[in-house]
C-alpha atoms as a PDB file:
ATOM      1  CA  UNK A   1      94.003  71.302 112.199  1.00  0.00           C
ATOM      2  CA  UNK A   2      94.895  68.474 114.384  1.00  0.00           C
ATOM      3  CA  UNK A   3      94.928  69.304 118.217  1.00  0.00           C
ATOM      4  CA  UNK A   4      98.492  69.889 119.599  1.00  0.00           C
ATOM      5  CA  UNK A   5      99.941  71.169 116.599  1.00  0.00           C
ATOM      6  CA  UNK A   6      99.576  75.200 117.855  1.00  0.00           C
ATOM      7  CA  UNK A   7     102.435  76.012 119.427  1.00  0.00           C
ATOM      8  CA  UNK A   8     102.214  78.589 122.257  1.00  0.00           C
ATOM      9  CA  UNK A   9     105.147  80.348 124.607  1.00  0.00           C
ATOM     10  CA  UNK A  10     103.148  82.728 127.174  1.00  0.00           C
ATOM     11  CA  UNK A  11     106.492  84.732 127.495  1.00  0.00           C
ATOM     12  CA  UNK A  12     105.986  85.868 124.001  1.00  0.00           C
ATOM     13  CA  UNK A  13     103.349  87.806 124.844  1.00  0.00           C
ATOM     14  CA  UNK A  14     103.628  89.755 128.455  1.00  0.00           C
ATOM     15  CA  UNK A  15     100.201  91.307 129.918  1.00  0.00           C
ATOM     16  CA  UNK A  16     100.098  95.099 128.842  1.00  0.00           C
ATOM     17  CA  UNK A  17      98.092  97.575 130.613  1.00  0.00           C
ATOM     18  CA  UNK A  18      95.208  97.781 128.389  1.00  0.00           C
ATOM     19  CA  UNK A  19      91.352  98.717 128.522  1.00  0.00           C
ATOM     20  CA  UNK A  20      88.989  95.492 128.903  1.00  0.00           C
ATOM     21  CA  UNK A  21      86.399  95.669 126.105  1.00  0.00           C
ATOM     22  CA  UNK A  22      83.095  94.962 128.479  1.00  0.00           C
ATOM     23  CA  UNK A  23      83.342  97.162 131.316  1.00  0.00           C
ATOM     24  CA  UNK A  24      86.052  99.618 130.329  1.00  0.00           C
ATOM     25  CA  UNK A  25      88.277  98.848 133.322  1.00  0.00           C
ATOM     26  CA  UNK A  26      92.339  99.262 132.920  1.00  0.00           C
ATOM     27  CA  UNK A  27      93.651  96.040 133.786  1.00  0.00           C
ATOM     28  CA  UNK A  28      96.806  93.644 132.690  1.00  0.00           C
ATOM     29  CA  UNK A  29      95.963  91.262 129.605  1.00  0.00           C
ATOM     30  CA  UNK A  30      97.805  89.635 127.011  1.00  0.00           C
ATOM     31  CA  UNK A  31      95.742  90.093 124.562  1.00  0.00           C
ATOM     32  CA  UNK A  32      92.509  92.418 124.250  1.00  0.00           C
ATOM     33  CA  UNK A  33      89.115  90.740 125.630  1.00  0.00           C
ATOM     34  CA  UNK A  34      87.200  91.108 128.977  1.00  0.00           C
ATOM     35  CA  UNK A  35      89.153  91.693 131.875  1.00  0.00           C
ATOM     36  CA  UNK A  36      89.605  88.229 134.769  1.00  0.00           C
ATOM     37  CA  UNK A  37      86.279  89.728 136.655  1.00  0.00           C
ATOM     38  CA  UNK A  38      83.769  90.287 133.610  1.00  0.00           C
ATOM     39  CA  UNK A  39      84.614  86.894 132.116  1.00  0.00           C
ATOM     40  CA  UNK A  40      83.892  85.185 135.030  1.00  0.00           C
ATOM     41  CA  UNK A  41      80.716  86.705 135.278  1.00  0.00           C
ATOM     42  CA  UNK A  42      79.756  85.874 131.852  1.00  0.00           C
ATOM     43  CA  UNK A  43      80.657  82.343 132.560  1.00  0.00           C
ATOM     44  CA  UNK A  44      78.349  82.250 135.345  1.00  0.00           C
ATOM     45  CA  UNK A  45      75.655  83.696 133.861  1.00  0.00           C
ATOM     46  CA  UNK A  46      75.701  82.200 130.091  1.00  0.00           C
ATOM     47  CA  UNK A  47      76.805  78.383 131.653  1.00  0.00           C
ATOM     48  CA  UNK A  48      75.632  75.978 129.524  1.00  0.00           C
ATOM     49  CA  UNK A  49      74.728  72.251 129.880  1.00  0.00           C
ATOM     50  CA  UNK A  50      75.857  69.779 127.221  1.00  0.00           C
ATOM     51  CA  UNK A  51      73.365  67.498 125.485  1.00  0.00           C
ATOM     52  CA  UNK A  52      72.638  65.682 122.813  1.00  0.00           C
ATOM     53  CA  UNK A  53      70.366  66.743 119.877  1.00  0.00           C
ATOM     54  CA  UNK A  54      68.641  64.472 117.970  1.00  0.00           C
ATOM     55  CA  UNK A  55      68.286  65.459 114.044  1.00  0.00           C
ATOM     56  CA  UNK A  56      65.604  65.096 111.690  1.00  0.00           C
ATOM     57  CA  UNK A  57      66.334  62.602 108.890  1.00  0.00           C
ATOM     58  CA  UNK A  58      67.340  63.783 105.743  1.00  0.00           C
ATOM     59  CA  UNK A  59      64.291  63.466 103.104  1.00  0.00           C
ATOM     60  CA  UNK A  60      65.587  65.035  99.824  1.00  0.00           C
ATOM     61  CA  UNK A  61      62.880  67.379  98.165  1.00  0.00           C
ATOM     62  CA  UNK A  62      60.690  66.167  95.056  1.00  0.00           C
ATOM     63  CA  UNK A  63      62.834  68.235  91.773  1.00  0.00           C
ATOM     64  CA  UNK A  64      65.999  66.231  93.483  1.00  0.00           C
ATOM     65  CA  UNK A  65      66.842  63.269  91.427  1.00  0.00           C
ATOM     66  CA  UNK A  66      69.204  60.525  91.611  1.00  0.00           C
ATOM     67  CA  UNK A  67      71.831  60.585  88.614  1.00  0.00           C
ATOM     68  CA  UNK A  68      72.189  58.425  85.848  1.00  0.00           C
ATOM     69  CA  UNK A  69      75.028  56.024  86.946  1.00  0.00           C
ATOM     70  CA  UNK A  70      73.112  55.193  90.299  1.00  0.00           C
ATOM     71  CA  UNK A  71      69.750  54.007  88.489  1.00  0.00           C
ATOM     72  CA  UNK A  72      71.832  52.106  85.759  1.00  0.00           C
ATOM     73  CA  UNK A  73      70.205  48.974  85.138  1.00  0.00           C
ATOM     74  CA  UNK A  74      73.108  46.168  83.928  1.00  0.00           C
END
């Protein structure tokens, strides 16, 4: 799904008094999930660094074998 194409109106869904699912506190959310304080620790202590990872290169396994029309000799 291309980005932009989810359309979403806030006042559709008002923050109910609800439990949050990490530390049990009642709090205000719109939808159920940690409450403001527990995901802001789990930011800070599962924040990440983005890199780069280099793959291995693909090396298909001995019983794989190329088909028929690609070793056709004309």
């Amino acid at each position: 799904m291309a980005l932009g194409l989810v359309h979403f109106d806030p006042d559709s869904f008002p923050p109910e008094a609800m439990p949050c699912l990490r530390c049990g506190a009642e709090t205000m959310l719109r939808f159920a999930g940690p409450c403001p304080a527990c995901a802001q620790e789990l930011r800070a202590k599962f924040h990440g660094e983005a890199r780069v990872v280099e793959g291995d290169e693909y090396v298909p396994k001995m019983n794989v074998t190329p088909n028929a029309v690609a070793v056709k000799d004309d």
